[in-house]
C-alpha atoms as a PDB file:
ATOM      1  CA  UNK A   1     -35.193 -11.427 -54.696  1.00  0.00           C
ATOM      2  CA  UNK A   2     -37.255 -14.237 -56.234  1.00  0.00           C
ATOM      3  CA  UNK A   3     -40.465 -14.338 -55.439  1.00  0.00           C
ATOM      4  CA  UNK A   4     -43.603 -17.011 -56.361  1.00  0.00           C
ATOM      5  CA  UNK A   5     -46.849 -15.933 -56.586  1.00  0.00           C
ATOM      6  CA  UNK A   6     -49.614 -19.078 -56.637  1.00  0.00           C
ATOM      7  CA  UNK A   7     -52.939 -17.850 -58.538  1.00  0.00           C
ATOM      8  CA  UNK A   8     -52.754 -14.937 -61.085  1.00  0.00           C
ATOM      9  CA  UNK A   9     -56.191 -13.540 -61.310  1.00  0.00           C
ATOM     10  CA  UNK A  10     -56.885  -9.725 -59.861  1.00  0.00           C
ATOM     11  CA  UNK A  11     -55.349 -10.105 -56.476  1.00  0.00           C
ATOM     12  CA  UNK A  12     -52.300 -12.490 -57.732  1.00  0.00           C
ATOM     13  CA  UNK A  13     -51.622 -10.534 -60.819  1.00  0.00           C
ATOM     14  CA  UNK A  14     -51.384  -7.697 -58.740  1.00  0.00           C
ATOM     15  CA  UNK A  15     -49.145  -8.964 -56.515  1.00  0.00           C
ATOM     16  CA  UNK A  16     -46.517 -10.036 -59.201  1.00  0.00           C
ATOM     17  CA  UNK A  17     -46.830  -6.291 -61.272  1.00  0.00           C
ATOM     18  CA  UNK A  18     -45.864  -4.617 -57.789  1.00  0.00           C
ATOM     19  CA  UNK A  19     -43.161  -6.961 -57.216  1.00  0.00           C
ATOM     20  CA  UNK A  20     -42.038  -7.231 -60.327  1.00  0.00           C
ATOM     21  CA  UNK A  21     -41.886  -3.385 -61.080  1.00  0.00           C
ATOM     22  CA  UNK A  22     -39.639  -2.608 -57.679  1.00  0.00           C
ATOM     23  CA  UNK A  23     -37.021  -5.127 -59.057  1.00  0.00           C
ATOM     24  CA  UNK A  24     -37.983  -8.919 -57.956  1.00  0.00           C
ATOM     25  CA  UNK A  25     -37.877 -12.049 -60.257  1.00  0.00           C
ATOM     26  CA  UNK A  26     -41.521 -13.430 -60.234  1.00  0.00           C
ATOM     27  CA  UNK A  27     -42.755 -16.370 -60.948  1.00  0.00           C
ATOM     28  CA  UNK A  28     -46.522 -17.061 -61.334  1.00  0.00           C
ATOM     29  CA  UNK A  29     -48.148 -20.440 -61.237  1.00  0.00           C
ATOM     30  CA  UNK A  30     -51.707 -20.827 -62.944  1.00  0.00           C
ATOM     31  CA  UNK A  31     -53.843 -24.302 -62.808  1.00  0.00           C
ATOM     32  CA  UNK A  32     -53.404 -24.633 -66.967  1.00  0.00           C
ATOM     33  CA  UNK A  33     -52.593 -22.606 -70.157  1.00  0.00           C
ATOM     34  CA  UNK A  34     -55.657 -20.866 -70.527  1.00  0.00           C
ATOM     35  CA  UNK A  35     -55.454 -19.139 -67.426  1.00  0.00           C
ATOM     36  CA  UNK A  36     -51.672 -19.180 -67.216  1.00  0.00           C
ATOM     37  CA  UNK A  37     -51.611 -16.941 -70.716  1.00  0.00           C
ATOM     38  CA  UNK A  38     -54.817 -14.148 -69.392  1.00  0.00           C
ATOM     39  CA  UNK A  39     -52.347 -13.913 -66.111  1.00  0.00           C
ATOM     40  CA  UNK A  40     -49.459 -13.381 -68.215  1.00  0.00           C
ATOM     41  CA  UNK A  41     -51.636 -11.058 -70.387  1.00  0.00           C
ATOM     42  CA  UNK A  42     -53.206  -8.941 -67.662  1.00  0.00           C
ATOM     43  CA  UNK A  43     -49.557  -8.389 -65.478  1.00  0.00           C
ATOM     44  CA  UNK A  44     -48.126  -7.210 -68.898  1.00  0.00           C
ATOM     45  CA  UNK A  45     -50.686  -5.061 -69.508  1.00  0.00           C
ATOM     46  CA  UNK A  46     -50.790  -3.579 -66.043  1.00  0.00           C
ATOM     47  CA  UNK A  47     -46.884  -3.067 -66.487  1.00  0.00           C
ATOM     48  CA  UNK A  48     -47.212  -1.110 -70.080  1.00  0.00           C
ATOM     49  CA  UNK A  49     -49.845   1.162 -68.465  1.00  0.00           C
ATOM     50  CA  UNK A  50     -47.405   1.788 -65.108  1.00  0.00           C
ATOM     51  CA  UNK A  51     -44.778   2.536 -67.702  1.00  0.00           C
ATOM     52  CA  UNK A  52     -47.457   5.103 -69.620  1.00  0.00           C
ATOM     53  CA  UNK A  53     -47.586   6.845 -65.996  1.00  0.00           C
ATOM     54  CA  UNK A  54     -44.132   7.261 -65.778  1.00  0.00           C
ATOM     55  CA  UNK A  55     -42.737   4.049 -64.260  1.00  0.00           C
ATOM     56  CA  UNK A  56     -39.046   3.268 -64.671  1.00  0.00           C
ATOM     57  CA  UNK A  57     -38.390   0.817 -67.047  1.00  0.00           C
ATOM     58  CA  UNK A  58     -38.502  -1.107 -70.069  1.00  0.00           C
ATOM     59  CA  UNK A  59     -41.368  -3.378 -71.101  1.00  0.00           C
ATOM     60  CA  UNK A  60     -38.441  -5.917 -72.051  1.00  0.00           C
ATOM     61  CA  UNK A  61     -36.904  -5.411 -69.060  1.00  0.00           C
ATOM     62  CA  UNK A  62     -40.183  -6.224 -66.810  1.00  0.00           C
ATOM     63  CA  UNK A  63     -41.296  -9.285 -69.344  1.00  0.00           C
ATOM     64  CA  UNK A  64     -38.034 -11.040 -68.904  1.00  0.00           C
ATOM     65  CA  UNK A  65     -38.342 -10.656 -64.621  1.00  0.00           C
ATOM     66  CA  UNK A  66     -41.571 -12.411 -65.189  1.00  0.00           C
ATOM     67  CA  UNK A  67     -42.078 -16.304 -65.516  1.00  0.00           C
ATOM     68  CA  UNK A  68     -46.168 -17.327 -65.761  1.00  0.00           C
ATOM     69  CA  UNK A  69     -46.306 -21.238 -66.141  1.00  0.00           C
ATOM     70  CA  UNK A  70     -48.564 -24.298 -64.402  1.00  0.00           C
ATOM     71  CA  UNK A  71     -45.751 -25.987 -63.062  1.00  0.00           C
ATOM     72  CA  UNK A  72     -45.521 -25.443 -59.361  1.00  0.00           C
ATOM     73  CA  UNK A  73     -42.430 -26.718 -58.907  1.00  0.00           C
ATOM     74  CA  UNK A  74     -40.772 -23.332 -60.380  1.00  0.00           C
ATOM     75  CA  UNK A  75     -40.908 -22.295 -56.682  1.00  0.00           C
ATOM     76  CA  UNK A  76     -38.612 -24.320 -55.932  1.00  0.00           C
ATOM     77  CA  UNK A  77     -35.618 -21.350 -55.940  1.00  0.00           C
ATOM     78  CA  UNK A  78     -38.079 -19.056 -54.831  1.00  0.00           C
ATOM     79  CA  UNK A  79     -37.023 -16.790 -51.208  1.00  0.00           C
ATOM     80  CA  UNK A  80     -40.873 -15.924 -50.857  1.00  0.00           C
ATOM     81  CA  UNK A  81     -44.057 -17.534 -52.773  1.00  0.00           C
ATOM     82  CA  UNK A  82     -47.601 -16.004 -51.654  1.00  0.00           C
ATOM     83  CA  UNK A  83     -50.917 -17.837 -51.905  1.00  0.00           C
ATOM     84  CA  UNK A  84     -53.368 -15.777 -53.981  1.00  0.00           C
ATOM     85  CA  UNK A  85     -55.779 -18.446 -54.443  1.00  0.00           C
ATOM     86  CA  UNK A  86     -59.849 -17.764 -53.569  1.00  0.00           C
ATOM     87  CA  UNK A  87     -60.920 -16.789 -50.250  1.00  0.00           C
ATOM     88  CA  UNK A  88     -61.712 -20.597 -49.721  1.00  0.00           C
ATOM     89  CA  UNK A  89     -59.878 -22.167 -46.276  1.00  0.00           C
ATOM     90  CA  UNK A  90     -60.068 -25.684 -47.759  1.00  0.00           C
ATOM     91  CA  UNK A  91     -58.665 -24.602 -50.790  1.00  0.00           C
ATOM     92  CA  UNK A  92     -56.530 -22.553 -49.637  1.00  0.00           C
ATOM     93  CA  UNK A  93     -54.742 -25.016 -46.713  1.00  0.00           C
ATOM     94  CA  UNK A  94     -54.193 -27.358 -50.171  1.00  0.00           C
ATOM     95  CA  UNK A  95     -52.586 -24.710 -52.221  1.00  0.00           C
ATOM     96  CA  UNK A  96     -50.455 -23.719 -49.209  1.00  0.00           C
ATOM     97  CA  UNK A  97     -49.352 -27.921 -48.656  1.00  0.00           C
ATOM     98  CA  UNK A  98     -48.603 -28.158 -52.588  1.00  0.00           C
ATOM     99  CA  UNK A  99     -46.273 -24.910 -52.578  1.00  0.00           C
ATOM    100  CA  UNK A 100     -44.456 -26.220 -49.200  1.00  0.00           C
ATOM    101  CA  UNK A 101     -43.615 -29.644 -51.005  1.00  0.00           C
ATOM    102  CA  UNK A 102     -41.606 -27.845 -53.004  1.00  0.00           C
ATOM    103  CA  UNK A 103     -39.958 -25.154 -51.659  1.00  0.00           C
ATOM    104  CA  UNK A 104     -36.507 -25.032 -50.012  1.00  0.00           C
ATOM    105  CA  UNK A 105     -36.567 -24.918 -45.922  1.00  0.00           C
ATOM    106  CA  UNK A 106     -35.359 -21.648 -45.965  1.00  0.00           C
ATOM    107  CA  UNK A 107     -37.891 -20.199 -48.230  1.00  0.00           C
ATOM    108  CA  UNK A 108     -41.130 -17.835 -46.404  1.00  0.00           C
ATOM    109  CA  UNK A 109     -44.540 -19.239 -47.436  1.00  0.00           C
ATOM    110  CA  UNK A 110     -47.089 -16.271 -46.997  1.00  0.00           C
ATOM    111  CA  UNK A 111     -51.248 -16.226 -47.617  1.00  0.00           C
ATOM    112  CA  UNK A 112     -52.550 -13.154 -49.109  1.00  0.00           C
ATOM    113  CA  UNK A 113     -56.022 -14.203 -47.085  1.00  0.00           C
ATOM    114  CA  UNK A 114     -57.945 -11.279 -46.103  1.00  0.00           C
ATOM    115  CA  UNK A 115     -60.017 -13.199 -43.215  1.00  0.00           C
ATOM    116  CA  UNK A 116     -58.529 -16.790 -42.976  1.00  0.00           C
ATOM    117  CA  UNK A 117     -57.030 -17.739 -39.681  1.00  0.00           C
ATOM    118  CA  UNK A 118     -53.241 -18.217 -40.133  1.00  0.00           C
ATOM    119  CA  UNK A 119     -52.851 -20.831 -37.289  1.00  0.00           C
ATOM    120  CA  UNK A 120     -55.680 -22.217 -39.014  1.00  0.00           C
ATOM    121  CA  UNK A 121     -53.821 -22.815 -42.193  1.00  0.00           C
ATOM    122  CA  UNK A 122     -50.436 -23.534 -40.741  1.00  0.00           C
ATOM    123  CA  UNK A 123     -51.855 -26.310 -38.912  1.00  0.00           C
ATOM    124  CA  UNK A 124     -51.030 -28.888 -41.692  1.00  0.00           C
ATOM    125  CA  UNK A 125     -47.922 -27.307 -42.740  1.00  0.00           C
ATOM    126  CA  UNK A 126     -44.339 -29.113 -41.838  1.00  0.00           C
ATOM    127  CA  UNK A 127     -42.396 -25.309 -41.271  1.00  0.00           C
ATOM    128  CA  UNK A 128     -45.607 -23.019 -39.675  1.00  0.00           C
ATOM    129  CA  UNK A 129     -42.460 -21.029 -38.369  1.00  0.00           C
ATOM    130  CA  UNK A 130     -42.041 -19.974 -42.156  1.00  0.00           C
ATOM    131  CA  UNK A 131     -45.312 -19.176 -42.571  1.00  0.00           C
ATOM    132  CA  UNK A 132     -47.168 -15.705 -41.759  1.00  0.00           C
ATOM    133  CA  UNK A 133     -50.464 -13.733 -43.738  1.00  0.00           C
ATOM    134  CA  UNK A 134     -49.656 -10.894 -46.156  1.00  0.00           C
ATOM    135  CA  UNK A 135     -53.220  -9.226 -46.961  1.00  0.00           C
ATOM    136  CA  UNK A 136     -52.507  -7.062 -49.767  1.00  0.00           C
ATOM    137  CA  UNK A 137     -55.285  -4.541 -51.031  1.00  0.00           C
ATOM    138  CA  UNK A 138     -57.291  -4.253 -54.163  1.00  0.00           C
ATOM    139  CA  UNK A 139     -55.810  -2.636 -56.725  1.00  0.00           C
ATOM    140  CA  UNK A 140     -52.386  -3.669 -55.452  1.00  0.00           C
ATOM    141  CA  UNK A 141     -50.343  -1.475 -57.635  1.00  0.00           C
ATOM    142  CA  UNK A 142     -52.680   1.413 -56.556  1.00  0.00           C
ATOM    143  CA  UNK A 143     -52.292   0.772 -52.469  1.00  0.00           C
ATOM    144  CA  UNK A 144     -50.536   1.805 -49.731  1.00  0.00           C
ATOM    145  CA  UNK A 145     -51.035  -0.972 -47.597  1.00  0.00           C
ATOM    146  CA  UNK A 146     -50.073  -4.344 -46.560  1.00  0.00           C
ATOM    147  CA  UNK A 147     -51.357  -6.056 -43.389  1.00  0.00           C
ATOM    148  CA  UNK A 148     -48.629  -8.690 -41.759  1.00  0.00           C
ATOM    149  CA  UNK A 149     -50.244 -11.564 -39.938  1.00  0.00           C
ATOM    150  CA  UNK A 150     -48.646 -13.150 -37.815  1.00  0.00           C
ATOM    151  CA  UNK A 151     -49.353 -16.780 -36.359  1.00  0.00           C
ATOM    152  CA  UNK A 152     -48.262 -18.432 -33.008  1.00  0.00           C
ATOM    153  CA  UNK A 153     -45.220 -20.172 -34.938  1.00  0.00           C
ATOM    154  CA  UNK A 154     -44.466 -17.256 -37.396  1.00  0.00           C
ATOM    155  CA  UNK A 155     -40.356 -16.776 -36.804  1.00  0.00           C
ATOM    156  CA  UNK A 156     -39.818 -13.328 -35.969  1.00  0.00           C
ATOM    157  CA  UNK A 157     -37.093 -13.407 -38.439  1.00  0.00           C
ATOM    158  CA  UNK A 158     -39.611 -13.704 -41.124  1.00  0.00           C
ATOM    159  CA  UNK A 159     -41.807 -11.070 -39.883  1.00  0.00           C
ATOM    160  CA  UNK A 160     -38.835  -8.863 -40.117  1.00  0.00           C
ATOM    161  CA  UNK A 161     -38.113  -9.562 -43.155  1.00  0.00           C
ATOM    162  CA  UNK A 162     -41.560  -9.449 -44.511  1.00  0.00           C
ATOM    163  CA  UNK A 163     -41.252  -5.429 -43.209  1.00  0.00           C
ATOM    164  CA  UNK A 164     -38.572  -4.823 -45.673  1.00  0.00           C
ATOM    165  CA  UNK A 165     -40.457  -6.855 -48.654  1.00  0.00           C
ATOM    166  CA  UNK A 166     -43.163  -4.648 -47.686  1.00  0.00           C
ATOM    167  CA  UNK A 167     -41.557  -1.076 -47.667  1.00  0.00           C
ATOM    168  CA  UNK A 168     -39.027  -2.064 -50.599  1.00  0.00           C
ATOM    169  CA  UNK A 169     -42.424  -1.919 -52.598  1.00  0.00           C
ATOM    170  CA  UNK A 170     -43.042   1.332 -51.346  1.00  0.00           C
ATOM    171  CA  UNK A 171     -46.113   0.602 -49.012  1.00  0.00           C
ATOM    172  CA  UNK A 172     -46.534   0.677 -45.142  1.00  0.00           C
ATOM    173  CA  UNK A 173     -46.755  -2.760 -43.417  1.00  0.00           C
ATOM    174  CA  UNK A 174     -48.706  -3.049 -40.411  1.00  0.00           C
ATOM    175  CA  UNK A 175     -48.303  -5.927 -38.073  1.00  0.00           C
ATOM    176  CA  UNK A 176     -50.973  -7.643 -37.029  1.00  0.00           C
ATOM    177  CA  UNK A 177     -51.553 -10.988 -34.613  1.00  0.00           C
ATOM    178  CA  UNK A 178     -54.016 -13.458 -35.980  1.00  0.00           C
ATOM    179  CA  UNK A 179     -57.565 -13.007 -35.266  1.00  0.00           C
ATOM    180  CA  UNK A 180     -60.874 -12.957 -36.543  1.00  0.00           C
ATOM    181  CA  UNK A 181     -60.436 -10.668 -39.797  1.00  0.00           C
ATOM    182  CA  UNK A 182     -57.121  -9.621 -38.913  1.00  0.00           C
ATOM    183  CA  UNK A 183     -57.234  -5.528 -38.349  1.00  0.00           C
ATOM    184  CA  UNK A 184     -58.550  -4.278 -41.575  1.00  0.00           C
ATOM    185  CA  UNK A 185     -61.000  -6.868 -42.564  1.00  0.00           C
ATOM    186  CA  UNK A 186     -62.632  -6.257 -39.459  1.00  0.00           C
ATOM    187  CA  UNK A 187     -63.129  -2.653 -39.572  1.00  0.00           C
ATOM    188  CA  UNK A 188     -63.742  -2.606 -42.902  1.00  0.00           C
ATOM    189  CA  UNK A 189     -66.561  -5.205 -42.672  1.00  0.00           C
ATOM    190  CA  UNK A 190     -68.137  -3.668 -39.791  1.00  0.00           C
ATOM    191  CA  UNK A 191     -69.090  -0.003 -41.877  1.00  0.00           C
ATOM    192  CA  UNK A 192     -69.802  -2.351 -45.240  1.00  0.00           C
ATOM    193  CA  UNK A 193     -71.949  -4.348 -43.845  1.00  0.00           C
ATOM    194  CA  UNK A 194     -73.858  -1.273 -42.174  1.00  0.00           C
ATOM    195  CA  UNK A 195     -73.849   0.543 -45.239  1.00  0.00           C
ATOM    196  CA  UNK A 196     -75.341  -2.436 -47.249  1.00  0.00           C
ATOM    197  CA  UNK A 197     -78.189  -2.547 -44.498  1.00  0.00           C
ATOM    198  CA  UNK A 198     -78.730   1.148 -44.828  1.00  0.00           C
ATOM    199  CA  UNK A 199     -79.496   0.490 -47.830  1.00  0.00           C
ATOM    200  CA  UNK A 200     -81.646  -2.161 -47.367  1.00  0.00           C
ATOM    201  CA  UNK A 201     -83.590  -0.406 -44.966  1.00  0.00           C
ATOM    202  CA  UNK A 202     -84.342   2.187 -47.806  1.00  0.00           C
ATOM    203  CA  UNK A 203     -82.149   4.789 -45.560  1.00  0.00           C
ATOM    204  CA  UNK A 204     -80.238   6.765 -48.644  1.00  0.00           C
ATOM    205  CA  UNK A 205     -79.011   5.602 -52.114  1.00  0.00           C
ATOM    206  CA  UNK A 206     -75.546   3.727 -52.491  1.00  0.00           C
ATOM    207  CA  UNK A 207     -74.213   7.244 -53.958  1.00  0.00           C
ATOM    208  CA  UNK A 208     -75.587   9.280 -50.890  1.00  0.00           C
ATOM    209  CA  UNK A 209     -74.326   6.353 -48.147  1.00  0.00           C
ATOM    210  CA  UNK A 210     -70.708   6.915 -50.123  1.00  0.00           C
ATOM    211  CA  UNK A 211     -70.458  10.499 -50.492  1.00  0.00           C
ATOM    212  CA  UNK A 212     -71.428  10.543 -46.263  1.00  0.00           C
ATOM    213  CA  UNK A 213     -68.386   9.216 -45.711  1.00  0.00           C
ATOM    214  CA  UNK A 214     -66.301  10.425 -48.363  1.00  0.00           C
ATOM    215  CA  UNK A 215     -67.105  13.657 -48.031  1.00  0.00           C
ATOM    216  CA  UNK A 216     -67.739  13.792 -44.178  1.00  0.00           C
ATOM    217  CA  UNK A 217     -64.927  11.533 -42.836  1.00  0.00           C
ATOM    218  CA  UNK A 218     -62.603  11.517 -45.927  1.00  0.00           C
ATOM    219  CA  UNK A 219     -62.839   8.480 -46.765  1.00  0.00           C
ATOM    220  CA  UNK A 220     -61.221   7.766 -50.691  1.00  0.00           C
ATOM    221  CA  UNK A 221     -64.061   5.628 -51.450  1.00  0.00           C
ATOM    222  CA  UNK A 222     -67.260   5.294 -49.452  1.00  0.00           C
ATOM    223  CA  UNK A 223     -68.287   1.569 -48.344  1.00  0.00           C
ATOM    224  CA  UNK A 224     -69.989   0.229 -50.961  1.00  0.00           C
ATOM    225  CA  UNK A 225     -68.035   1.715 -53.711  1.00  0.00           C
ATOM    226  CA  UNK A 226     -64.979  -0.261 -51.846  1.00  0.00           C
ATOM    227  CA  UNK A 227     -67.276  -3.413 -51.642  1.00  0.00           C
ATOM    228  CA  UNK A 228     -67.719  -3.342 -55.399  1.00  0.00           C
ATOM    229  CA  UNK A 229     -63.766  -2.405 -55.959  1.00  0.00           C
ATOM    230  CA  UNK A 230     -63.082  -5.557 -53.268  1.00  0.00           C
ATOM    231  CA  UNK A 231     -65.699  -7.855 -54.634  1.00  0.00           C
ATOM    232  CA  UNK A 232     -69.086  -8.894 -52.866  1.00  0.00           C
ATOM    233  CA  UNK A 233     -68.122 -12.353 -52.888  1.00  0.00           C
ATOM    234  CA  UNK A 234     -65.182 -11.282 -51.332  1.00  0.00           C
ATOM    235  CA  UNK A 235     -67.019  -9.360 -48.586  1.00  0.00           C
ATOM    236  CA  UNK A 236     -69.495 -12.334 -48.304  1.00  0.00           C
ATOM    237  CA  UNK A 237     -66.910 -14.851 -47.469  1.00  0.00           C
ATOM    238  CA  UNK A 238     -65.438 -12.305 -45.038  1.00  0.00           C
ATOM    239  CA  UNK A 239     -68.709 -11.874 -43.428  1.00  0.00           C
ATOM    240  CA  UNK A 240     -69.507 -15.497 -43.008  1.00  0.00           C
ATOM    241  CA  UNK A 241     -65.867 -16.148 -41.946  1.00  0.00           C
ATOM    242  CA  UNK A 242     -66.358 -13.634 -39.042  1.00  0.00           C
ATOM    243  CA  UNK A 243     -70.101 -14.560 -38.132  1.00  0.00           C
ATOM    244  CA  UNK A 244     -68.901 -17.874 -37.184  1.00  0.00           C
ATOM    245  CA  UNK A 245     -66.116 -16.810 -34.935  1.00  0.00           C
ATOM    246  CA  UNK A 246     -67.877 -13.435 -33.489  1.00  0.00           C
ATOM    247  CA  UNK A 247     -71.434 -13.336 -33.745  1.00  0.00           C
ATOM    248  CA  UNK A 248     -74.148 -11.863 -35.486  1.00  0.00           C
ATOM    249  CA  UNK A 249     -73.106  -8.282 -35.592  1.00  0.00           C
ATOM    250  CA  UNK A 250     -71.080  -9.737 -38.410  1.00  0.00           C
ATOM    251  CA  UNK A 251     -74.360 -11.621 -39.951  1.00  0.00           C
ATOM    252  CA  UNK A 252     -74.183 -11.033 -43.896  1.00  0.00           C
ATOM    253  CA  UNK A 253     -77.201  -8.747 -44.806  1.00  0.00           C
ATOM    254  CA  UNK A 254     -79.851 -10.771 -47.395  1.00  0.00           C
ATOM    255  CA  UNK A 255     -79.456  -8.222 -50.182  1.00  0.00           C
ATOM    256  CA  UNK A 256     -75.304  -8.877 -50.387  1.00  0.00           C
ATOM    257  CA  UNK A 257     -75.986 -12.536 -50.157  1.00  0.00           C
ATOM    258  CA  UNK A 258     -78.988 -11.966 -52.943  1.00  0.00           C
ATOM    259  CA  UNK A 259     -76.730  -9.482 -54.966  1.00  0.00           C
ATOM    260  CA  UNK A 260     -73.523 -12.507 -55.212  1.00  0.00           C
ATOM    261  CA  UNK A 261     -76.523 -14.923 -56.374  1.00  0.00           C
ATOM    262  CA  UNK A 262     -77.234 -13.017 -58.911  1.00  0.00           C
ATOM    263  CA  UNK A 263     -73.895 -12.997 -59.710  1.00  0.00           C
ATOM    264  CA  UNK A 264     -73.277  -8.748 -59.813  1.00  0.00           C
ATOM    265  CA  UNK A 265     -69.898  -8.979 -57.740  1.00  0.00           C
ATOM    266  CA  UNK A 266     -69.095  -5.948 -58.607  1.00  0.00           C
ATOM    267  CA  UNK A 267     -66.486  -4.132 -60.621  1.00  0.00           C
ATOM    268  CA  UNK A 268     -64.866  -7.475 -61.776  1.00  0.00           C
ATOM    269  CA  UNK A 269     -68.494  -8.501 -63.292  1.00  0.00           C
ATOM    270  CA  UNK A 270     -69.473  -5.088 -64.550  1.00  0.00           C
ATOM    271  CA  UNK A 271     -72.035  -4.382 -61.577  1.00  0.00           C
ATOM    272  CA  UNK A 272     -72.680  -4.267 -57.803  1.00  0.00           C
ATOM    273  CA  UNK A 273     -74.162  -1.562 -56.013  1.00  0.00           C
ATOM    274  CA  UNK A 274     -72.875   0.116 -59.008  1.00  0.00           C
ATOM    275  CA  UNK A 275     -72.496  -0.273 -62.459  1.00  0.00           C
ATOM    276  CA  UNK A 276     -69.060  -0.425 -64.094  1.00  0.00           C
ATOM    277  CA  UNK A 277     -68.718   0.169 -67.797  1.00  0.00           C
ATOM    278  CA  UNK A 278     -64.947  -0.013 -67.373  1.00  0.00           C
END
């Protein structure tokens, strides 16, 4: 399988490594060189380090299944090319209208948007019946998950075969019908978004807030541990995404919107409700 990946920063890069290490031809498009070599960088290192943990497979052998350019129209012999651009609908619907120019009519377009209506973005497209949401998770190598979303002209052809791209990475696809933050967005949001008020409010420190849930409910990571591993500007854009289309229950607390001012997104910037030295 060939697959094209649009975008290679955390979530993009991510996507290519797990495709790439379960045996697909990749091909990742960057907007110029400088970005196009710290993609190519990052995947490879990613790869070595799955390799280190017992991943099977040559470092040659993964380099030469990977292709990292700035020449979109390397998808054109792609079977699949995901979006992975930022959570931005405007800039997203663009990416998504470049990529369809040039790939073949029997090619599946797919947006890794975690929040982003997909009849929304398949609005301007010429084939919306090639066209569904695959919300992978951050770290993708490191997740079990991948939400399917499907829109009102999504070809149930290509959601089946998005099941198999899915499980042939070794994760568990759940299908989903396009809504306001899809399944997981929305749950997900709802306990961040508490947690960050509890906060607030002066209720219990970020570590006690975590270790309520992770310890209580068994959750991996507690809520604001995950915010910092998804990003806050991530979780802001979700938040405002969703407080348009469901209310204020969804209404983006002033210390996340204060915290993505100051520009401490979280683990990608070094701190968030946390600090990471990593």
């Amino acid at each position: 399988m060939r697959v094209g990946v649009l975008g290679g920063g955390r979530m993009g890069s991510g996507i290519a490594h797990a495709f790439v290490i379960t045996g697909s031809s990749v091909t990742v498009v960057e907007r110029d060189e400088e970005t196009a070599d710290a993609a190519a960088g990052r995947i490879r290192e990613n790869l070595s380090r799955s390799i280190q943990r017992g991943a099977t497979g040559s470092i040659d052998d993964f380099a030469a299944a990977l292709e990292v350019g700035i020449d979109i129209s390397a998808f054109s012999d792609c079977d699949l090319v995901i979006e992975a651009v930022p959570e931005d609908r405007a800039l997203k619907a663009e990416a998504l209208h470049r990529i369809e120019r040039v790939l073949s009519t029997d090619a599946a377009l797919a947006s890794n948007t975690s929040s982003i209506s997909i009849d929304a973005l398949a609005a301007s497209l010429a084939r919306p019946n090639r066209f569904l949401g695959l919300h992978f998770f951050n770290p993708v190598p490191a997740s079990a998950l991948v939400e399917i979303v499907t829109g009102t002209a999504t070809d149930p052809a290509v959601i089946a075969a998005a099941r198999g791209w899915v499980e042939a990475l070794g994760k568990t696809p759940i299908t989903v019908r396009d809504s306001p933050g899809f399944a997981s967005s929305r749950l997900g949001l709802v306990l961040a978004l508490e947690a960050i008020r509890m906060l607030e409010d002066g209720v219990a420190t970020a570590e006690d807030i975590d270790t309520a849930m992770e310890r209580g409910y068994r959750h991996p990571l507690g809520p604001l541990r995950t915010t910092d591993v998804v990003g806050l500007d991530v979780r802001l854009a979700i938040a405002e995404e969703l407080h348009a289309a469901l209310g204020e229950r969804f209404a983006p607390p002033d210390l996340l919107r204060q915290l993505v001012a100051d520009g401490k997104l979280g683990r990608k910037s070094g701190e968030g409700f946390y600090r990471w030295d990593d």
